[in-house]
N, C-alpha and C. Protein backbone atom coordinates (compact mmCIF):
# COMPACT_ATOMS: atom_id res chain seq x y z
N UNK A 1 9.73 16.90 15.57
CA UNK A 1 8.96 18.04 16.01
C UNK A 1 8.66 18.96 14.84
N UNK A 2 9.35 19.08 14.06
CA UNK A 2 9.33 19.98 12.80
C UNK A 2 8.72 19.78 11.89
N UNK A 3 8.59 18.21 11.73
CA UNK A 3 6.99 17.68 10.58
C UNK A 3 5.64 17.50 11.42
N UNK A 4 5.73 17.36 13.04
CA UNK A 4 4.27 17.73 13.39
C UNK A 4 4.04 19.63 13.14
N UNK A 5 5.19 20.21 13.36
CA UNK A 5 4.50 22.07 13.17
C UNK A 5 4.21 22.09 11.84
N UNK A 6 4.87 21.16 11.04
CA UNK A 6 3.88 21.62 9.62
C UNK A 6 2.64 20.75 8.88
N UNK A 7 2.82 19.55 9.56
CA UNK A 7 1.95 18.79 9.48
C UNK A 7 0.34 18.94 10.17
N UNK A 8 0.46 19.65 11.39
CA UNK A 8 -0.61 20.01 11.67
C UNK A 8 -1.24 21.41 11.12
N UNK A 9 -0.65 22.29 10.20
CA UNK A 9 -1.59 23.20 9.97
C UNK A 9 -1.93 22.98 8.47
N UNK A 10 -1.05 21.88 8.03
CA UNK A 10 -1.63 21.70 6.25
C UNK A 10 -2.49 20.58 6.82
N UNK A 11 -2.84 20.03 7.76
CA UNK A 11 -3.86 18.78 7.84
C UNK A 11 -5.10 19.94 7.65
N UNK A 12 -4.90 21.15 9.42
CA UNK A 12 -5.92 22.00 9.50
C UNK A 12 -6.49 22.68 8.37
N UNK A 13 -5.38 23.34 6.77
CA UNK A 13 -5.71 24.06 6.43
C UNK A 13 -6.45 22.62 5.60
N UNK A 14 -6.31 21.78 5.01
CA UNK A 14 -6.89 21.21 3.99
C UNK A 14 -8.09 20.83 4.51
N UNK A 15 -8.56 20.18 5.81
CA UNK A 15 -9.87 20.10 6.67
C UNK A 15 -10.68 21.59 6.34
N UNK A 16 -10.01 22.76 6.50
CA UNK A 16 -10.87 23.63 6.31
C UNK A 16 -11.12 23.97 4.60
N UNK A 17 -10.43 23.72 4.18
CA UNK A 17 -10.29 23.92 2.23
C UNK A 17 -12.03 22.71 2.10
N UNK A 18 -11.55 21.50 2.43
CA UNK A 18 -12.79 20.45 2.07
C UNK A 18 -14.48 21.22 2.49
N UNK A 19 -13.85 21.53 3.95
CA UNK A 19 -15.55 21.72 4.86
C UNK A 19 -15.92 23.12 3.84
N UNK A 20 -15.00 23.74 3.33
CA UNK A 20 -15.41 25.25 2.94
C UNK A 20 -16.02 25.27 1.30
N UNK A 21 -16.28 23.89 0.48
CA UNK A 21 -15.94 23.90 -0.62
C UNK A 21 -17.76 24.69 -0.89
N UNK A 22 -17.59 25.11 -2.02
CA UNK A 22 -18.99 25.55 -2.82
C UNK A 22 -19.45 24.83 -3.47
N UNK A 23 -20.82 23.56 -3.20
CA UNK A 23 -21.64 22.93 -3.86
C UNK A 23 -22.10 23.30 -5.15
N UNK A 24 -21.29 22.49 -6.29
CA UNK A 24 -21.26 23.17 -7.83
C UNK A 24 -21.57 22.12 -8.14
N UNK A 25 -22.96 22.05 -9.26
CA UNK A 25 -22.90 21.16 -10.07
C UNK A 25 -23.62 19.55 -9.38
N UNK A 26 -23.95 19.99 -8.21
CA UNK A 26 -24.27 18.33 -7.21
C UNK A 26 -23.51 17.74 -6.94
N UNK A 27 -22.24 18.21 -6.93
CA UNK A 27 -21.24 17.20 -6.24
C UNK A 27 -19.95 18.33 -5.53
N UNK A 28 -19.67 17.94 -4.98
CA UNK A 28 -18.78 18.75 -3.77
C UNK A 28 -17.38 18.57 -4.76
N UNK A 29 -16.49 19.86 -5.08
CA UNK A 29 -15.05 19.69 -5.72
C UNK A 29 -14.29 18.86 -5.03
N UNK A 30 -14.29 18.85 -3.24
CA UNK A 30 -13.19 18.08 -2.66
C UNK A 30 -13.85 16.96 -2.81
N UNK A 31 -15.22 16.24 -3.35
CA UNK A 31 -15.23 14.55 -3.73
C UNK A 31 -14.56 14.49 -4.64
N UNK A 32 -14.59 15.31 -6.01
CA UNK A 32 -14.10 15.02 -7.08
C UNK A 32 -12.79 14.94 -6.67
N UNK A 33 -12.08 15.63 -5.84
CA UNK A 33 -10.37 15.75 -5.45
C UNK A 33 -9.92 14.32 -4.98
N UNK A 34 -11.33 13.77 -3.77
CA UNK A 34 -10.70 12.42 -3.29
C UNK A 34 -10.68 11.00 -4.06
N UNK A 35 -12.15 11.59 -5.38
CA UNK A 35 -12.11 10.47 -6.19
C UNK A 35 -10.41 10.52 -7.34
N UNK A 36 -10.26 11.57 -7.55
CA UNK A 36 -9.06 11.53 -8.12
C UNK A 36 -7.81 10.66 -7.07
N UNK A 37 -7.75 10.99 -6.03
CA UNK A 37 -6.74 10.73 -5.18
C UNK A 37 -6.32 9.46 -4.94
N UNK A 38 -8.14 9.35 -5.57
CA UNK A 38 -8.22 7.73 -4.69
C UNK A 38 -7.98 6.31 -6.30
N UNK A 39 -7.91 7.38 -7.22
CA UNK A 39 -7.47 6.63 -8.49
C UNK A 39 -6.47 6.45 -8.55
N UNK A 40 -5.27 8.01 -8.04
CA UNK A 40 -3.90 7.48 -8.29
C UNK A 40 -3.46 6.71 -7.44
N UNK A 41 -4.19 6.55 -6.30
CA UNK A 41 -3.83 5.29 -5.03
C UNK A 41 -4.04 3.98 -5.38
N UNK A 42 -3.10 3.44 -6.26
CA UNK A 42 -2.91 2.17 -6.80
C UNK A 42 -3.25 1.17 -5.97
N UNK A 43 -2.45 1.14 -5.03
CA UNK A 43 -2.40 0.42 -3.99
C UNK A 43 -3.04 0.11 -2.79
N UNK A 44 -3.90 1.26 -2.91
CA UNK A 44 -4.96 2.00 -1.84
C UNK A 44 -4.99 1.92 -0.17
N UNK A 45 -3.49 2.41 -0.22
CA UNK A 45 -2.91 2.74 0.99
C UNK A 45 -3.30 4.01 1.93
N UNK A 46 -3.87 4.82 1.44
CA UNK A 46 -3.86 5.92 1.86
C UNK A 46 -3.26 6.78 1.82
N UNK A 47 -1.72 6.41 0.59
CA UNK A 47 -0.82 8.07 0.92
C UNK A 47 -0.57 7.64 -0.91
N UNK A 48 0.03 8.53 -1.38
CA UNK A 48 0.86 8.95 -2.84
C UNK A 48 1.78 8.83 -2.77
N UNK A 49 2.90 7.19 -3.54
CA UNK A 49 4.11 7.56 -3.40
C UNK A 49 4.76 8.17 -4.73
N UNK A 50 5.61 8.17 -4.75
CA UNK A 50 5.84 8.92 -5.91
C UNK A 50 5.78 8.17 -7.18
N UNK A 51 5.99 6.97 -7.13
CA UNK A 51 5.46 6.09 -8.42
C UNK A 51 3.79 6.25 -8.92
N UNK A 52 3.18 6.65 -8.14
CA UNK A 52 1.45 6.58 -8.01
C UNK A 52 1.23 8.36 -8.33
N UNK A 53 2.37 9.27 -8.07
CA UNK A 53 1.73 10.27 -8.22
C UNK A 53 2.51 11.00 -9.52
N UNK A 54 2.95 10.01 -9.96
CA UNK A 54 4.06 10.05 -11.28
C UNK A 54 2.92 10.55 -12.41
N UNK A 55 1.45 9.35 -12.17
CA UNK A 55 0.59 9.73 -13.16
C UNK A 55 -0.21 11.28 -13.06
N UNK A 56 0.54 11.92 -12.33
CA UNK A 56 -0.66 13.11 -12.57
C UNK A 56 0.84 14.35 -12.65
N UNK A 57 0.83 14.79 -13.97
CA UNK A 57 1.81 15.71 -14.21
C UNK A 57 1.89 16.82 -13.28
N UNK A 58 1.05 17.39 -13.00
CA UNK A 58 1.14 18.77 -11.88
C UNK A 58 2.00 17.70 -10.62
N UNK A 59 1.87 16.58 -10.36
CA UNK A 59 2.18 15.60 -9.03
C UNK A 59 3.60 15.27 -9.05
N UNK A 60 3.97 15.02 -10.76
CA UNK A 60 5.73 14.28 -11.26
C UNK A 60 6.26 15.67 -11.23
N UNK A 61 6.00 16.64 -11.42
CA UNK A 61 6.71 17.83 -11.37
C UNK A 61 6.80 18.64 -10.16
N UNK A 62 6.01 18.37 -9.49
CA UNK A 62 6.48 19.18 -7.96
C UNK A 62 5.72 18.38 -6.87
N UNK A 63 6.71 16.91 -6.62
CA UNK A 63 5.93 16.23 -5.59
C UNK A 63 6.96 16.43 -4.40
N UNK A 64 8.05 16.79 -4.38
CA UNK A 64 8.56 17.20 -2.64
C UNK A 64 7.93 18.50 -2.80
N UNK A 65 7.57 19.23 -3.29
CA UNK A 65 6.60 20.33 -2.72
C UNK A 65 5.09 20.02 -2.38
N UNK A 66 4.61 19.47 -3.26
CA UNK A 66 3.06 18.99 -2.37
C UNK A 66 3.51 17.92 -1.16
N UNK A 67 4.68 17.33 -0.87
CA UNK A 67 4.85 16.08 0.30
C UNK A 67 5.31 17.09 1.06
N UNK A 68 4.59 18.15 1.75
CA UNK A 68 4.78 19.00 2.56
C UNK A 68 5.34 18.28 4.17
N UNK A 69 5.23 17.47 4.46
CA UNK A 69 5.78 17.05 5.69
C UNK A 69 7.05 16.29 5.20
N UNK A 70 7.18 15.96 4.19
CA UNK A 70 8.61 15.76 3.67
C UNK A 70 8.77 14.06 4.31
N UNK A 71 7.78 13.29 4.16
CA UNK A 71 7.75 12.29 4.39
C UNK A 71 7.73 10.99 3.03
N UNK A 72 7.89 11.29 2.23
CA UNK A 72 7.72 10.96 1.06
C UNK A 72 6.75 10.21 0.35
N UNK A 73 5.50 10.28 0.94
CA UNK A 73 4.36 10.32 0.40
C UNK A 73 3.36 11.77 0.75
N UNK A 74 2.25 11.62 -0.32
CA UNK A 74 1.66 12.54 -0.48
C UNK A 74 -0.43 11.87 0.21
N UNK A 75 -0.34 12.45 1.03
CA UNK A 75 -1.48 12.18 1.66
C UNK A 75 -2.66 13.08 1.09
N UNK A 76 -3.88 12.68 1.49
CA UNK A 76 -4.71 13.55 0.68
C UNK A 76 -4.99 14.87 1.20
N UNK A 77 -4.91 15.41 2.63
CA UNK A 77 -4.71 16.54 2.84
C UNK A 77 -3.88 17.17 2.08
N UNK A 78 -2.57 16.47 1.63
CA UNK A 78 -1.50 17.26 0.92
C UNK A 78 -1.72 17.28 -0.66
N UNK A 79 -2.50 16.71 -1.20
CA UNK A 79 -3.13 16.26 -2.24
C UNK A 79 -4.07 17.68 -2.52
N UNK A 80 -5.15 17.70 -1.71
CA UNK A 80 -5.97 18.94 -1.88
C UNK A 80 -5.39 19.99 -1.68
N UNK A 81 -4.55 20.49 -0.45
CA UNK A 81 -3.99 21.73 -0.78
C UNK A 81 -3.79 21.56 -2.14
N UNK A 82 -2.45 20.64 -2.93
CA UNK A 82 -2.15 20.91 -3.67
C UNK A 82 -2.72 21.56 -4.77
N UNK A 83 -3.59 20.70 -5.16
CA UNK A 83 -4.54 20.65 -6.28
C UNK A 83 -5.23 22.09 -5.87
N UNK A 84 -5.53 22.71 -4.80
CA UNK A 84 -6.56 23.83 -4.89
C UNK A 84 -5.22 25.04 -4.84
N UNK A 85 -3.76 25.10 -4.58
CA UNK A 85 -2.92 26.14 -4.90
C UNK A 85 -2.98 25.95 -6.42
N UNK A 86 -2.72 24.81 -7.00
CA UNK A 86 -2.28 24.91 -8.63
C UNK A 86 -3.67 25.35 -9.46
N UNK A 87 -4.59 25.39 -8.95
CA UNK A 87 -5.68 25.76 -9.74
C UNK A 87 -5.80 27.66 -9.39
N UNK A 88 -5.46 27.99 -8.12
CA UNK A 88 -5.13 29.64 -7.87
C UNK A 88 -4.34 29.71 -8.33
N UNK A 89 -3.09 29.12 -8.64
CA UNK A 89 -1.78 30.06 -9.40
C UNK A 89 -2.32 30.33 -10.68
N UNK A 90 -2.91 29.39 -11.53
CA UNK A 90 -3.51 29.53 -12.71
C UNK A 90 -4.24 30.40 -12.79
N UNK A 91 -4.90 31.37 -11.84
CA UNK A 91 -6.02 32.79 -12.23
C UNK A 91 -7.27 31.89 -11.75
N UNK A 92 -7.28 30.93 -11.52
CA UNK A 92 -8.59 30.34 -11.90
C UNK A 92 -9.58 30.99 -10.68
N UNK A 93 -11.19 30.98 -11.05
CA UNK A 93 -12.23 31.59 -9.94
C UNK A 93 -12.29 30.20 -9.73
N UNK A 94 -13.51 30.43 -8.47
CA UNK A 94 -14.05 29.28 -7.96
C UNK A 94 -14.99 28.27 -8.75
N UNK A 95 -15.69 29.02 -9.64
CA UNK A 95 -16.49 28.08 -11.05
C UNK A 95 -15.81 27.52 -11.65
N UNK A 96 -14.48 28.10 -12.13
CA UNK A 96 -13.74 27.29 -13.46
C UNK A 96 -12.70 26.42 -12.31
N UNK A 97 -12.56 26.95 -11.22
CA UNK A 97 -12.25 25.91 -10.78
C UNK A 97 -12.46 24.04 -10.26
N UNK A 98 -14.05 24.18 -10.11
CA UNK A 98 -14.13 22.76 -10.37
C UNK A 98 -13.58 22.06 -11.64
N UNK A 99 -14.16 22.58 -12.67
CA UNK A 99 -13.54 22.46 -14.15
C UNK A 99 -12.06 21.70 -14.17
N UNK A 100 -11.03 22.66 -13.40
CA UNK A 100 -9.63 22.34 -13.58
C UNK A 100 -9.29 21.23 -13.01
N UNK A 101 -10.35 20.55 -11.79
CA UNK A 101 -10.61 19.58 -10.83
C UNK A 101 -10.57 18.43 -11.76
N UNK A 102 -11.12 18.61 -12.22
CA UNK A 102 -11.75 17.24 -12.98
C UNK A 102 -10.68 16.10 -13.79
């Protein structure tokens, strides 16, 4: 019961993070997020285990915090939050934030 109450509002919030993104550049930031996602998905399972998310340093350094349902993979809802908190902790605006995307 305790990974659907948090599982359903980081699904909700990352559904709304994607639908909300600002068309920069001709391409939407959350494609660039899923084409990333979908690189470290070796295996192309659909989730991040921690061997797969080893390659992305912000991912080897705080992946039970982005595996927010504590399931031990990292799905791409949990993927985009991530990636769009670590680019706000950094100061970053919404311009230089595609940038940090990349």
């Amino acid at each position: 019961m305790k990974k659907l109450l948090i599982t359903i509002p980081v699904a909700f919030l990352a559904t709304a993070l994607i639908a909300g993104e600002m068309k920069q550049g001709g391409e939407h930031t959350s494609s660039k997020l899923e084409k990333q996602f979908n690189a470290l998905d070796t295996n192309g399972d659909g989730n991040l285990s921690r061997q797969e998310a080893d390659k992305a340093s912000t991912l080897k350094q705080r992946f039970a915090e982005a595996d927010v349902d504590a399931s031990g993979t990292i799905e791409i809802s949990e993927y985009v939050l991530h990636e769009t908190q670590e680019a706000t902790a950094a100061g970053m605006n919404p311009e230089a934030e595609e940038e940090f995307m990349q």
